[in-house]
PDB file of N, CA and C in Angstrom:
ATOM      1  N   UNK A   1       3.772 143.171 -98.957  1.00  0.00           N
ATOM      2  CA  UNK A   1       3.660 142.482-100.228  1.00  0.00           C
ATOM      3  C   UNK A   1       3.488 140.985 -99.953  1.00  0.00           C
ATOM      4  N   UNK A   2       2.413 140.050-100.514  1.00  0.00           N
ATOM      5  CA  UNK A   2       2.270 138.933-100.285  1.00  0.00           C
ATOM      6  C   UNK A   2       2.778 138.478-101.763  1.00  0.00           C
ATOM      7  N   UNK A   3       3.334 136.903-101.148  1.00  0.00           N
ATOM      8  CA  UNK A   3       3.981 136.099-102.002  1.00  0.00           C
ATOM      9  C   UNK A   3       3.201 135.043-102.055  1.00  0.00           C
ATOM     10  N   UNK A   4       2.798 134.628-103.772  1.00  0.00           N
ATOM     11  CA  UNK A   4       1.452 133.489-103.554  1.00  0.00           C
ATOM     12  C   UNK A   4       2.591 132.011-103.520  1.00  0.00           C
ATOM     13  N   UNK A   5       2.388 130.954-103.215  1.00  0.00           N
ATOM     14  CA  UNK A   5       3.325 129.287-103.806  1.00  0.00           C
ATOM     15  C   UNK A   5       1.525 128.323-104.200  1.00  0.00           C
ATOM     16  N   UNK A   6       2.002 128.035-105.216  1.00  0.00           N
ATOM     17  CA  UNK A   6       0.706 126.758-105.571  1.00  0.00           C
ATOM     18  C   UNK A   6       1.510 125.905-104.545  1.00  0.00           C
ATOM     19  N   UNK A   7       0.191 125.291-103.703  1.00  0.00           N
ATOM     20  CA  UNK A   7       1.518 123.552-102.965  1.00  0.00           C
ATOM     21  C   UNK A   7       0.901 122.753-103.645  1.00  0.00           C
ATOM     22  N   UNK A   8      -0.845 122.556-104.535  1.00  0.00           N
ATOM     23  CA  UNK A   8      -1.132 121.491-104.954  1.00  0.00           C
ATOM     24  C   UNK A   8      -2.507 122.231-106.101  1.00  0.00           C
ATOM     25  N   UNK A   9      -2.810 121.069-106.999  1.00  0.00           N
ATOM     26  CA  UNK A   9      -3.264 121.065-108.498  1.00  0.00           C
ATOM     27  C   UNK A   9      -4.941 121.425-107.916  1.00  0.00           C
ATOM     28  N   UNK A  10      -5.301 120.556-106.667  1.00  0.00           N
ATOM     29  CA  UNK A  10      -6.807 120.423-105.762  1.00  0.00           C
ATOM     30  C   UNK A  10      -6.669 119.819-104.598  1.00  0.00           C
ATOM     31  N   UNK A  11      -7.492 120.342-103.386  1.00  0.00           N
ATOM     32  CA  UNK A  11      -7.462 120.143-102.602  1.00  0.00           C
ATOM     33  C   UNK A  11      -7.155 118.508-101.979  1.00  0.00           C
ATOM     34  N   UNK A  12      -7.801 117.835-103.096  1.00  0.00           N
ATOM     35  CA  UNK A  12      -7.608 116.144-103.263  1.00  0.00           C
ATOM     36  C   UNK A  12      -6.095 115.884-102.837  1.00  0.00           C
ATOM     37  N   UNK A  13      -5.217 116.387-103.566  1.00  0.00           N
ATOM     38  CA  UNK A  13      -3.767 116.206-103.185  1.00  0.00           C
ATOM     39  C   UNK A  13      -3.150 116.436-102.334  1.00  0.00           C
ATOM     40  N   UNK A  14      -4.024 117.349-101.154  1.00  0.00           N
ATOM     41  CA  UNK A  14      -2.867 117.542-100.038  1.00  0.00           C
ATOM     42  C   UNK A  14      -2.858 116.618 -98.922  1.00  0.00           C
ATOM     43  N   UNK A  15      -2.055 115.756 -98.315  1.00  0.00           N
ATOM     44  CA  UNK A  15      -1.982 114.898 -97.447  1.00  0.00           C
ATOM     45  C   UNK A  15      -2.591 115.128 -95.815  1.00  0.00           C
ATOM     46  N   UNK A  16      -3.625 115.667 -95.813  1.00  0.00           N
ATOM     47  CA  UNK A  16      -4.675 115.856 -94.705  1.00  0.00           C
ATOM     48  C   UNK A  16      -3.936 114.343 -93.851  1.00  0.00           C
ATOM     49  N   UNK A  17      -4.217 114.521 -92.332  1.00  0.00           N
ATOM     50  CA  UNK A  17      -4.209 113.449 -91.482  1.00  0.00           C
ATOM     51  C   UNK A  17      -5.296 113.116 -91.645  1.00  0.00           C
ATOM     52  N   UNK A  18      -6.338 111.831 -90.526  1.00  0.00           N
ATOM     53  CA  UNK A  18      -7.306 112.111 -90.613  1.00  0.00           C
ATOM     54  C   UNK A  18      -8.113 113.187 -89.288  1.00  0.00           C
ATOM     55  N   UNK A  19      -6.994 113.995 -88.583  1.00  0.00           N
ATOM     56  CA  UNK A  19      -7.489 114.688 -88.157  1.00  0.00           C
ATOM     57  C   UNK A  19      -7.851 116.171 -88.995  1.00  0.00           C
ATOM     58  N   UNK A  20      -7.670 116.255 -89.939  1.00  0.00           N
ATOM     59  CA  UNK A  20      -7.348 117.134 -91.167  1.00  0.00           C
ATOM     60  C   UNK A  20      -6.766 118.370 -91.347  1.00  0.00           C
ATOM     61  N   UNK A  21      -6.056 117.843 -90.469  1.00  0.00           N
ATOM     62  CA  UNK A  21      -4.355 118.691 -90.344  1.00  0.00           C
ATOM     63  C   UNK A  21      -3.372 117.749 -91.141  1.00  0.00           C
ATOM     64  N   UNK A  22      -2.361 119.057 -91.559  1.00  0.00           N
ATOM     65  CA  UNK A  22      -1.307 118.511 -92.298  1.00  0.00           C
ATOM     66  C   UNK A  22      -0.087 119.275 -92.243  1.00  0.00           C
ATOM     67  N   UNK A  23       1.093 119.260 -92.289  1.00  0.00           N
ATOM     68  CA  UNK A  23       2.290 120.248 -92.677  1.00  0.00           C
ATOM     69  C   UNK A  23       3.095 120.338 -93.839  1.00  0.00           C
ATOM     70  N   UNK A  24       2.788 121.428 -94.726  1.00  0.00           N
ATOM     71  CA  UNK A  24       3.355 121.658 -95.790  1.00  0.00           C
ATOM     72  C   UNK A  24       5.016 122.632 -96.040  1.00  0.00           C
ATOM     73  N   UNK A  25       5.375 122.161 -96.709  1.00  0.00           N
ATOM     74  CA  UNK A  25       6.597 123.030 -97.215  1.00  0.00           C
ATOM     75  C   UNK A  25       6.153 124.329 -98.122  1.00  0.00           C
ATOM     76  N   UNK A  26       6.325 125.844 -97.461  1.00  0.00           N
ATOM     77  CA  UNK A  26       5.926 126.694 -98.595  1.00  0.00           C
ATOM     78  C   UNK A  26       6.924 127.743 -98.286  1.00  0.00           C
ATOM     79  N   UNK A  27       7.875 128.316 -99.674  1.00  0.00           N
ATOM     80  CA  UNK A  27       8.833 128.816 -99.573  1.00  0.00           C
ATOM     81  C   UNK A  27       9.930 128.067 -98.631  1.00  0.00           C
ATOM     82  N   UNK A  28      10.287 129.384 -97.841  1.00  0.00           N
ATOM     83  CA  UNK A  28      11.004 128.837 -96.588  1.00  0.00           C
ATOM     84  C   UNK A  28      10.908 128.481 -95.365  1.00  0.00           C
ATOM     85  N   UNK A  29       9.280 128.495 -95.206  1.00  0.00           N
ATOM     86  CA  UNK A  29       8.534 127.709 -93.753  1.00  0.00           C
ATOM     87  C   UNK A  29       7.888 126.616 -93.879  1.00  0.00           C
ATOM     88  N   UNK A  30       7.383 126.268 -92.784  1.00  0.00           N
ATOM     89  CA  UNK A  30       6.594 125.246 -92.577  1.00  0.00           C
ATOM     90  C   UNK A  30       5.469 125.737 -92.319  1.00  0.00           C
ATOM     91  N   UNK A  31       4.057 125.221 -93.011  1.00  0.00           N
ATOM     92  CA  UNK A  31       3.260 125.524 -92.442  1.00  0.00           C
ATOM     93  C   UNK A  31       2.510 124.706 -91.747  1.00  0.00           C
ATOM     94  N   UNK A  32       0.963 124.981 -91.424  1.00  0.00           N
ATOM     95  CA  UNK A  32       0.347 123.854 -90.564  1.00  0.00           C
ATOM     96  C   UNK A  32      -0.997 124.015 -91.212  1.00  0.00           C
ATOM     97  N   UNK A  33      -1.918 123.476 -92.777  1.00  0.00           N
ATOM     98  CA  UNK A  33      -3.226 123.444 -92.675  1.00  0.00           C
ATOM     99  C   UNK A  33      -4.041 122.495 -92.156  1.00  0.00           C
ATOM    100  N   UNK A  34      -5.313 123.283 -92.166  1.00  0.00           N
ATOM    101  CA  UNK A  34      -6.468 123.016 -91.281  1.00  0.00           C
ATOM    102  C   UNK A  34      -7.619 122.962 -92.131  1.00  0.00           C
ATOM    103  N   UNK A  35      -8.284 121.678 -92.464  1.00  0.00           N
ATOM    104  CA  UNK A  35      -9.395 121.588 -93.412  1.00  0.00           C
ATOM    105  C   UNK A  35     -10.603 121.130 -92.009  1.00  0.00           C
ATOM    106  N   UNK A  36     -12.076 122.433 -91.875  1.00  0.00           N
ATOM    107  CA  UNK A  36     -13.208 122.067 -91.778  1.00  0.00           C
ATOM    108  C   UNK A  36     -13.923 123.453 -92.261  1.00  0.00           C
ATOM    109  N   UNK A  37     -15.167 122.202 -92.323  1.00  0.00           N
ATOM    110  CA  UNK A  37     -16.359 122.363 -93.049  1.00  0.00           C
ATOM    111  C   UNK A  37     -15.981 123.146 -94.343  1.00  0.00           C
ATOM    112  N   UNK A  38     -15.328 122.098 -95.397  1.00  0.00           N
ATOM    113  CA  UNK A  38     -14.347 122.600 -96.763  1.00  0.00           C
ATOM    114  C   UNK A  38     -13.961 123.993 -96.820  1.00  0.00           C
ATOM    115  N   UNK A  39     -13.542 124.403 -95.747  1.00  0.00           N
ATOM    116  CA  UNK A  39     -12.548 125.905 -95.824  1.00  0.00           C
ATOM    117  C   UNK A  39     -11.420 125.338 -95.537  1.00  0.00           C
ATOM    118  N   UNK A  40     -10.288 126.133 -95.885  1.00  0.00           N
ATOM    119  CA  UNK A  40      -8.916 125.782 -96.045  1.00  0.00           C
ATOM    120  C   UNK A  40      -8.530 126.827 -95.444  1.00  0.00           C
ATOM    121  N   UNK A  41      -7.304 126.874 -94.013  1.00  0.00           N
ATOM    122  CA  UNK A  41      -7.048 127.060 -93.568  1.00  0.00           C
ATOM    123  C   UNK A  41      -5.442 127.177 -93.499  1.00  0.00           C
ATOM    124  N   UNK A  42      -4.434 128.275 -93.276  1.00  0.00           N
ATOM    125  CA  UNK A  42      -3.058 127.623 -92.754  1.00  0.00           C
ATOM    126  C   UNK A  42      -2.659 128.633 -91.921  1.00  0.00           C
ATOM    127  N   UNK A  43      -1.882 128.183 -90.794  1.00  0.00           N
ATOM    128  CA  UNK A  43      -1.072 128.999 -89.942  1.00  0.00           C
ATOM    129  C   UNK A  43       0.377 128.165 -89.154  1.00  0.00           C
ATOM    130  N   UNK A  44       0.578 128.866 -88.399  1.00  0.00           N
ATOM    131  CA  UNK A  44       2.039 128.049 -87.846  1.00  0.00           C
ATOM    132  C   UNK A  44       2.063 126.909 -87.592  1.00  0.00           C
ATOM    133  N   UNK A  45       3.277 126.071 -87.728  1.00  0.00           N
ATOM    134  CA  UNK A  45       3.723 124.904 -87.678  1.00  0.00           C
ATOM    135  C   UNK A  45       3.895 124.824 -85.978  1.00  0.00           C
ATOM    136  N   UNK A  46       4.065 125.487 -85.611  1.00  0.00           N
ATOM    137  CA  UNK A  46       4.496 125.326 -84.112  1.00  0.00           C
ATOM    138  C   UNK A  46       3.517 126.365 -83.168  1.00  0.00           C
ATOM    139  N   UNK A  47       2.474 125.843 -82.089  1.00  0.00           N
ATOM    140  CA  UNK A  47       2.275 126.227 -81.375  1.00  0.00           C
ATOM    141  C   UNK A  47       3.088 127.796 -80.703  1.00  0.00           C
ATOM    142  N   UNK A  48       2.840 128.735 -80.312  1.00  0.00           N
ATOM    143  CA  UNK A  48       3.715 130.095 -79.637  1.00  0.00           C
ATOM    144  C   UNK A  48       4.010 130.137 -78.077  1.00  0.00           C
ATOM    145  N   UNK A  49       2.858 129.115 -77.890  1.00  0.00           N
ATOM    146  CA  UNK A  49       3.333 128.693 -76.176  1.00  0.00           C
ATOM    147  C   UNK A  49       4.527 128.421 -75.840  1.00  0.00           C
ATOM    148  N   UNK A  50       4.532 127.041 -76.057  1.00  0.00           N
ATOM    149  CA  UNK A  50       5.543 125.846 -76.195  1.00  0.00           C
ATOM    150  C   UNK A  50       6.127 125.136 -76.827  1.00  0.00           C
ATOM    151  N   UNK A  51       5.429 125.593 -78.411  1.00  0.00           N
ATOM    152  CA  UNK A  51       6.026 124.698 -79.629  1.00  0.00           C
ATOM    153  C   UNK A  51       5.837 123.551 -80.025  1.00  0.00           C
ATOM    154  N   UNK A  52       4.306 123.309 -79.232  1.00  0.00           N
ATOM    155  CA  UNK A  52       3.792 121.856 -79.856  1.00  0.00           C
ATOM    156  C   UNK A  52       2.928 122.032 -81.256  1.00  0.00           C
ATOM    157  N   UNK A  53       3.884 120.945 -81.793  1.00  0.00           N
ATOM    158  CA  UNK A  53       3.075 120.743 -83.847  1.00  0.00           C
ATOM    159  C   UNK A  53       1.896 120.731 -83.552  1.00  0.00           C
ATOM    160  N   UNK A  54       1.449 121.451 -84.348  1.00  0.00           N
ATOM    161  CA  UNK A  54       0.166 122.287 -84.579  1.00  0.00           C
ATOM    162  C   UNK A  54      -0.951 120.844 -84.880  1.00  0.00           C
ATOM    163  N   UNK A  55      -0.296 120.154 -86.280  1.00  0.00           N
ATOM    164  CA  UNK A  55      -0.550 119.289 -87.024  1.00  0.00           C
ATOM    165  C   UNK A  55      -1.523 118.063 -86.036  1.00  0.00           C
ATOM    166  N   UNK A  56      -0.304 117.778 -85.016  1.00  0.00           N
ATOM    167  CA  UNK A  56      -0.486 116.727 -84.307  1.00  0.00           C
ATOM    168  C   UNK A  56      -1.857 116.976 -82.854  1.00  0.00           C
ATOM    169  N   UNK A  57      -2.120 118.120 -82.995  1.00  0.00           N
ATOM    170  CA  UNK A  57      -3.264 118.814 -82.397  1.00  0.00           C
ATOM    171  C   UNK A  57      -4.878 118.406 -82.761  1.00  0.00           C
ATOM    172  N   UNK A  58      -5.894 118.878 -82.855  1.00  0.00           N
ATOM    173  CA  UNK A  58      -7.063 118.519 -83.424  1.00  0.00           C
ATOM    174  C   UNK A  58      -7.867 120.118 -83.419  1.00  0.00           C
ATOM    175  N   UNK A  59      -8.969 119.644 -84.689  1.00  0.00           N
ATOM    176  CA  UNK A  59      -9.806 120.829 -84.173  1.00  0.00           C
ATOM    177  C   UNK A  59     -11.111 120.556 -83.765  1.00  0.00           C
ATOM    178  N   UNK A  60     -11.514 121.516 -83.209  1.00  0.00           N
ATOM    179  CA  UNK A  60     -12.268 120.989 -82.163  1.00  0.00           C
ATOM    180  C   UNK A  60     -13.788 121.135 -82.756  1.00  0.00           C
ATOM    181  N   UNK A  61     -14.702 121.037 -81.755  1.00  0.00           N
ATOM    182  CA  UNK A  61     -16.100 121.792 -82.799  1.00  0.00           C
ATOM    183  C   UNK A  61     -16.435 122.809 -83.155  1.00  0.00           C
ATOM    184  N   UNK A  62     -15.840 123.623 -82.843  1.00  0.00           N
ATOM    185  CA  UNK A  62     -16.475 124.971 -82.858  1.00  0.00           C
ATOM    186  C   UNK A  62     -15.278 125.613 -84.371  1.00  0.00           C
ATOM    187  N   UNK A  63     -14.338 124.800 -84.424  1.00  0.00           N
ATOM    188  CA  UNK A  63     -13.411 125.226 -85.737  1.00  0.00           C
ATOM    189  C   UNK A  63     -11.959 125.431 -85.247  1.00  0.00           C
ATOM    190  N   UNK A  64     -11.768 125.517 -83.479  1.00  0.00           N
ATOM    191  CA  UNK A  64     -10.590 126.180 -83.327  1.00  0.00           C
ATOM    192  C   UNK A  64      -9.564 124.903 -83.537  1.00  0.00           C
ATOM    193  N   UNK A  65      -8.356 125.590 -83.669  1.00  0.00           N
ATOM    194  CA  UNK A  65      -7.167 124.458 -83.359  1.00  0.00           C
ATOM    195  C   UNK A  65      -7.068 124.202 -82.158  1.00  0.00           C
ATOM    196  N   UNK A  66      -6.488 123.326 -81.754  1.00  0.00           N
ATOM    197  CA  UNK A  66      -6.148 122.901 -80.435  1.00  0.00           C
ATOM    198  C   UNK A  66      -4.428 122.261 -80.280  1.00  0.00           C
ATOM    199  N   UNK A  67      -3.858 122.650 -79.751  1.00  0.00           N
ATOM    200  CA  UNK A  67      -2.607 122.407 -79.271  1.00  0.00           C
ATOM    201  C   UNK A  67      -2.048 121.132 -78.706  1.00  0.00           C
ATOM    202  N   UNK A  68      -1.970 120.226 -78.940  1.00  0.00           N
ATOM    203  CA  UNK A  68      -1.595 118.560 -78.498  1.00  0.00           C
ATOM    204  C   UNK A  68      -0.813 119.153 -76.977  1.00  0.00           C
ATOM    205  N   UNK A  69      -0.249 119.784 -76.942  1.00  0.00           N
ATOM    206  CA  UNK A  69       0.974 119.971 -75.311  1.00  0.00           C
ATOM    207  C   UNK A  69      -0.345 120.570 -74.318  1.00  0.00           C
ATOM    208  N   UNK A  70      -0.637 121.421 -74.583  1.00  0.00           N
ATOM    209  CA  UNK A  70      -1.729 122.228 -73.768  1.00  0.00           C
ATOM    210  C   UNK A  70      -2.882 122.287 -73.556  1.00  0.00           C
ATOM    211  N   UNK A  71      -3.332 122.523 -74.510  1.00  0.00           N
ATOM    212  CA  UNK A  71      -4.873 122.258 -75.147  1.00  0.00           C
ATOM    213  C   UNK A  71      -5.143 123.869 -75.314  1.00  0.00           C
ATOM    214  N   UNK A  72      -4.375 124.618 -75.627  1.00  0.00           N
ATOM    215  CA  UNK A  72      -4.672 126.200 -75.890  1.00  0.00           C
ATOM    216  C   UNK A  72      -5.653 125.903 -77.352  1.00  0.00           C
ATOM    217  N   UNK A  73      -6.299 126.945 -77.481  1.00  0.00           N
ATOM    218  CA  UNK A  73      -6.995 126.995 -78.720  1.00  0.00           C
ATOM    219  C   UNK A  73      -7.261 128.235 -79.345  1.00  0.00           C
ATOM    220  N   UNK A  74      -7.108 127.980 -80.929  1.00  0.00           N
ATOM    221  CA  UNK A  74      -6.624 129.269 -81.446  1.00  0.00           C
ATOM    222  C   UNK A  74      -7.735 129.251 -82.779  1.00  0.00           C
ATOM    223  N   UNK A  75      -8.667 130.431 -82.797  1.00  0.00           N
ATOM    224  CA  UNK A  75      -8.998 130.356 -84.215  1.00  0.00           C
ATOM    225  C   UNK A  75      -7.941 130.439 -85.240  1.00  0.00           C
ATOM    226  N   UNK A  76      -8.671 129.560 -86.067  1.00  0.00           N
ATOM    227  CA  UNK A  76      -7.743 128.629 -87.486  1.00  0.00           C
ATOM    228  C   UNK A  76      -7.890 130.038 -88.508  1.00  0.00           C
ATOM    229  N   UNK A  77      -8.511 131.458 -88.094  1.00  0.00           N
ATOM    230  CA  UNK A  77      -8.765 132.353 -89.327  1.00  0.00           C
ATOM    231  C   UNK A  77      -7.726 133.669 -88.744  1.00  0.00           C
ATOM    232  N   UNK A  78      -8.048 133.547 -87.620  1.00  0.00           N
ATOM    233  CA  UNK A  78      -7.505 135.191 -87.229  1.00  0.00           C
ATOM    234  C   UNK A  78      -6.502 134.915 -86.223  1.00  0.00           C
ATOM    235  N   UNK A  79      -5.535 133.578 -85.694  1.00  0.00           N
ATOM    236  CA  UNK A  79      -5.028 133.810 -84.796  1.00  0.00           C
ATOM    237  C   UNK A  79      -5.306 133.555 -83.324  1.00  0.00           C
ATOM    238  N   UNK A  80      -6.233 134.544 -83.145  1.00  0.00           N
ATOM    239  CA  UNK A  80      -6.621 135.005 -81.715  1.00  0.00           C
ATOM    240  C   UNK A  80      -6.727 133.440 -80.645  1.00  0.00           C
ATOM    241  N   UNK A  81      -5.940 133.871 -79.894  1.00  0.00           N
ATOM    242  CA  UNK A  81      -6.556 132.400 -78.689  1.00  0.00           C
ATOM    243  C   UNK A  81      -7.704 132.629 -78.336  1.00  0.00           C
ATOM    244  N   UNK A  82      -8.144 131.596 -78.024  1.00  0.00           N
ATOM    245  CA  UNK A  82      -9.414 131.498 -77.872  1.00  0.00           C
ATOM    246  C   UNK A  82      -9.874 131.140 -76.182  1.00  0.00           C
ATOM    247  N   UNK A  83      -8.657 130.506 -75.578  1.00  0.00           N
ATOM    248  CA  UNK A  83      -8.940 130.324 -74.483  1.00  0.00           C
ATOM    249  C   UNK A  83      -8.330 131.303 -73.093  1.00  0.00           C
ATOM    250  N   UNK A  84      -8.182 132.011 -73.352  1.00  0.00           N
ATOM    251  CA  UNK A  84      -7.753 133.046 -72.529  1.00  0.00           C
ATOM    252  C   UNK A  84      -6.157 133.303 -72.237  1.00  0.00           C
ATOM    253  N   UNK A  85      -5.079 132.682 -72.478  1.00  0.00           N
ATOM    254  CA  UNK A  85      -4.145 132.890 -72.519  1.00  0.00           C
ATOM    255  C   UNK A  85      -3.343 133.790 -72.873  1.00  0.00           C
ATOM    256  N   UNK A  86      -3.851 134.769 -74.410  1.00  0.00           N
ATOM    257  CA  UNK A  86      -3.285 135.807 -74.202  1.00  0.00           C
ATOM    258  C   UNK A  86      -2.021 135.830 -75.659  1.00  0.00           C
ATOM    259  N   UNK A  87      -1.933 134.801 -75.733  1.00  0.00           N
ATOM    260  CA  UNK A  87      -0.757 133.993 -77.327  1.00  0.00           C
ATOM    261  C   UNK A  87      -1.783 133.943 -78.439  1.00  0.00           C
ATOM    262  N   UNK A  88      -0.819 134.598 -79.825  1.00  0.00           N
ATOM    263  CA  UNK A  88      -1.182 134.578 -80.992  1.00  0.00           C
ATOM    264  C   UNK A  88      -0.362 133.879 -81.801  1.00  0.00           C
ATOM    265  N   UNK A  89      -1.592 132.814 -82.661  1.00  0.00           N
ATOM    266  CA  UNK A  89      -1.044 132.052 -83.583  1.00  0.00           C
ATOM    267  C   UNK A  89      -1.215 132.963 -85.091  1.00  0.00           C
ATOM    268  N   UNK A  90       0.021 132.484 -85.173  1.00  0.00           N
ATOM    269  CA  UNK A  90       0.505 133.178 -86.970  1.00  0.00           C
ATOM    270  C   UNK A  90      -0.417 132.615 -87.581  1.00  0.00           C
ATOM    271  N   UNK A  91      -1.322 133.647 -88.903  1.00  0.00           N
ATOM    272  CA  UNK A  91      -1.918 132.763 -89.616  1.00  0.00           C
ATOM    273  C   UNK A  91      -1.248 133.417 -91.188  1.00  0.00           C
ATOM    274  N   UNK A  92      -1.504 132.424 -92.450  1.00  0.00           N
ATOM    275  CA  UNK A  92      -1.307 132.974 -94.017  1.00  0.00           C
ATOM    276  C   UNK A  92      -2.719 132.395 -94.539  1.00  0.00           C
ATOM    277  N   UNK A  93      -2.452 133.126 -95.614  1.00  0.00           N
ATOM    278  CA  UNK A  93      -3.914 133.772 -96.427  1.00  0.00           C
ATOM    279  C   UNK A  93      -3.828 131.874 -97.061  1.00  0.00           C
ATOM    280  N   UNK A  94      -5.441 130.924 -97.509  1.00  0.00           N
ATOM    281  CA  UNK A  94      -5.115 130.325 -97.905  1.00  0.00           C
ATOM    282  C   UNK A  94      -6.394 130.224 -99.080  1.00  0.00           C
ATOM    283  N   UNK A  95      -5.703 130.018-100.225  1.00  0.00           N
ATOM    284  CA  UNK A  95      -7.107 130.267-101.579  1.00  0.00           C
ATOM    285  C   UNK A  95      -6.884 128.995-101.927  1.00  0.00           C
ATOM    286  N   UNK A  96      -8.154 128.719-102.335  1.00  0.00           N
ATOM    287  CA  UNK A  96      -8.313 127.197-103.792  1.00  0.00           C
ATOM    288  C   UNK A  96      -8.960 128.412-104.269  1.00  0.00           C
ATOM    289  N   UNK A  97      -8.369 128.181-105.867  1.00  0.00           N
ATOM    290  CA  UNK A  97      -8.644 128.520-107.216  1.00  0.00           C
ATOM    291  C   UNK A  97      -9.085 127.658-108.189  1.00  0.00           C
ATOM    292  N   UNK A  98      -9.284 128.230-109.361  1.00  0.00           N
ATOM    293  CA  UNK A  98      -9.727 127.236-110.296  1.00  0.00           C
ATOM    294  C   UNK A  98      -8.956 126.329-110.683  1.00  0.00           C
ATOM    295  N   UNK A  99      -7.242 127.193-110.598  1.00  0.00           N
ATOM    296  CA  UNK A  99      -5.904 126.174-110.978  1.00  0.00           C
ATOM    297  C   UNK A  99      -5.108 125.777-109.811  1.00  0.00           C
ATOM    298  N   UNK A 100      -5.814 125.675-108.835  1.00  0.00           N
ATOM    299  CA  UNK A 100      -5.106 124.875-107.392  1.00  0.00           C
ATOM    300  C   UNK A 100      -5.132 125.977-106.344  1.00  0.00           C
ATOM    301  N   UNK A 101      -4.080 125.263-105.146  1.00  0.00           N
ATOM    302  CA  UNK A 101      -4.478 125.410-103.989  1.00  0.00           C
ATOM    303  C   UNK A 101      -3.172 126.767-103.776  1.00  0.00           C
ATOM    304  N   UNK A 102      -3.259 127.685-103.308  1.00  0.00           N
ATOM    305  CA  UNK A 102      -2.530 128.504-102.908  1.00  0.00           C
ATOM    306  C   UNK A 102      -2.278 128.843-101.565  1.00  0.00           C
ATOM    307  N   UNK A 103      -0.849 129.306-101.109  1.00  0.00           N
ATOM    308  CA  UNK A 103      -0.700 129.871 -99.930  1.00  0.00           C
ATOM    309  C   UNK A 103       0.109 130.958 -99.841  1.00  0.00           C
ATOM    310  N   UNK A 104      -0.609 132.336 -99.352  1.00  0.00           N
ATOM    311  CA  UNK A 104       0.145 133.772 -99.357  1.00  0.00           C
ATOM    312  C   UNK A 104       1.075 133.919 -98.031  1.00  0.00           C
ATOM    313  N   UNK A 105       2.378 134.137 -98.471  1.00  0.00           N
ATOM    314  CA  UNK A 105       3.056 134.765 -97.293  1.00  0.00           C
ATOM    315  C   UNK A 105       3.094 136.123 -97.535  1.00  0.00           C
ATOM    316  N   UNK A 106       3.742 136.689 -96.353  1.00  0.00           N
ATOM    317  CA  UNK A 106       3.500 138.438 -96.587  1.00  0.00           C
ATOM    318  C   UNK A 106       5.057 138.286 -96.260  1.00  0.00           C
ATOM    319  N   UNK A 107       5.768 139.165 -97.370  1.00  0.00           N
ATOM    320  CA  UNK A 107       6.871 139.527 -97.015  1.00  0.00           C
ATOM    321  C   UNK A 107       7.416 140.720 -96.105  1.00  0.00           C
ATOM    322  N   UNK A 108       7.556 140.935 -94.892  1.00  0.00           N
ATOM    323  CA  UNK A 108       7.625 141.953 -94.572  1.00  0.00           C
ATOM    324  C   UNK A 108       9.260 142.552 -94.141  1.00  0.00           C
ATOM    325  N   UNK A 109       9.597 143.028 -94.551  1.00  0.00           N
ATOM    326  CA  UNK A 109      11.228 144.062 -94.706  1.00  0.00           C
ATOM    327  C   UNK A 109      10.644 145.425 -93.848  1.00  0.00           C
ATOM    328  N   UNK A 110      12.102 145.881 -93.642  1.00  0.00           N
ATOM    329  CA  UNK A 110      12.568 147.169 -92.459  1.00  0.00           C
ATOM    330  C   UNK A 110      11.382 148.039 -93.115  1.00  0.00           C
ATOM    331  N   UNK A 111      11.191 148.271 -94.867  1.00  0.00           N
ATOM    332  CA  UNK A 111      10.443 149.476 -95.170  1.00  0.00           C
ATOM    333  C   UNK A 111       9.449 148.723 -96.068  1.00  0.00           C
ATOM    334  N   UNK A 112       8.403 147.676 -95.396  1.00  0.00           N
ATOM    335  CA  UNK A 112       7.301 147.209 -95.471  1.00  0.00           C
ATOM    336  C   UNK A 112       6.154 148.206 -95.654  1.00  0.00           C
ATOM    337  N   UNK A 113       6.549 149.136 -94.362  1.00  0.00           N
ATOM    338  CA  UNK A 113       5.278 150.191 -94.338  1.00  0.00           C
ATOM    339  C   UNK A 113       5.016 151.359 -95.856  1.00  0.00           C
ATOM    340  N   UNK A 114       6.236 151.030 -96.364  1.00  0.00           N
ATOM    341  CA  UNK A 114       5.907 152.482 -97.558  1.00  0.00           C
ATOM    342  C   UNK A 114       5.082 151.826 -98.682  1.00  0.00           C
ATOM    343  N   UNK A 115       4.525 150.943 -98.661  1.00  0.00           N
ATOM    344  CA  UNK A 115       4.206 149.624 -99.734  1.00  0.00           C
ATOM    345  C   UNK A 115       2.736 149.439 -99.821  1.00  0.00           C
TER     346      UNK A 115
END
């Protein structure tokens, strides 16, 4: 079961760096979005390596994130590393709508699967 949170009214409002990363408060995590080529993006706040802020990372050309500690790189859609390492970055669903910006968590409990 996914849980939607509005964090903002339009994309205008969310505090992008100018690397256009940012970290938001949604529910009870942190997340980490990722704005290129106007797709909206979010996944973990913390790197799975080592735990370097996602935020403070860059993306690169090709779209991936990149890791400020390492330089691991992770597509910003599905997770998957990109550079051979073998570590998956958490990602959540992220929509602009007509009435703002949304971010889905998936709640998942012991009996997730009957759902």
């Amino acid at each position: 079961m996914t849980t939607w949170f509005k964090i903002a009214d339009s994309l205008a409002e969310i505090p992008f760096q100018p690397n256009q990363l940012c970290i938001v408060d949604v529910g009870n995590k942190k997340v980490t979005l990722g704005l290129h080529n106007g797709s909206l993006f979010a996944f973990a706040h913390k790197c799975p390596h080592a735990s370097g802020i996602m935020a403070d990372g860059f993306i690169d050309a090709t779209g991936n994130i990149v890791c400020p500690i390492h330089r691991y790189k992770f597509n910003m859609q599905t997770g998957r590393n990109t550079t051979g390492e073998g570590y998956y970055l958490k990602t959540y669903t992220a929509e602009q709508r007509e009435d703002g910006v949304y971010i889905g968590i998936e709640e998942k409990g012991f009996f997730s699967f009957l759902h």
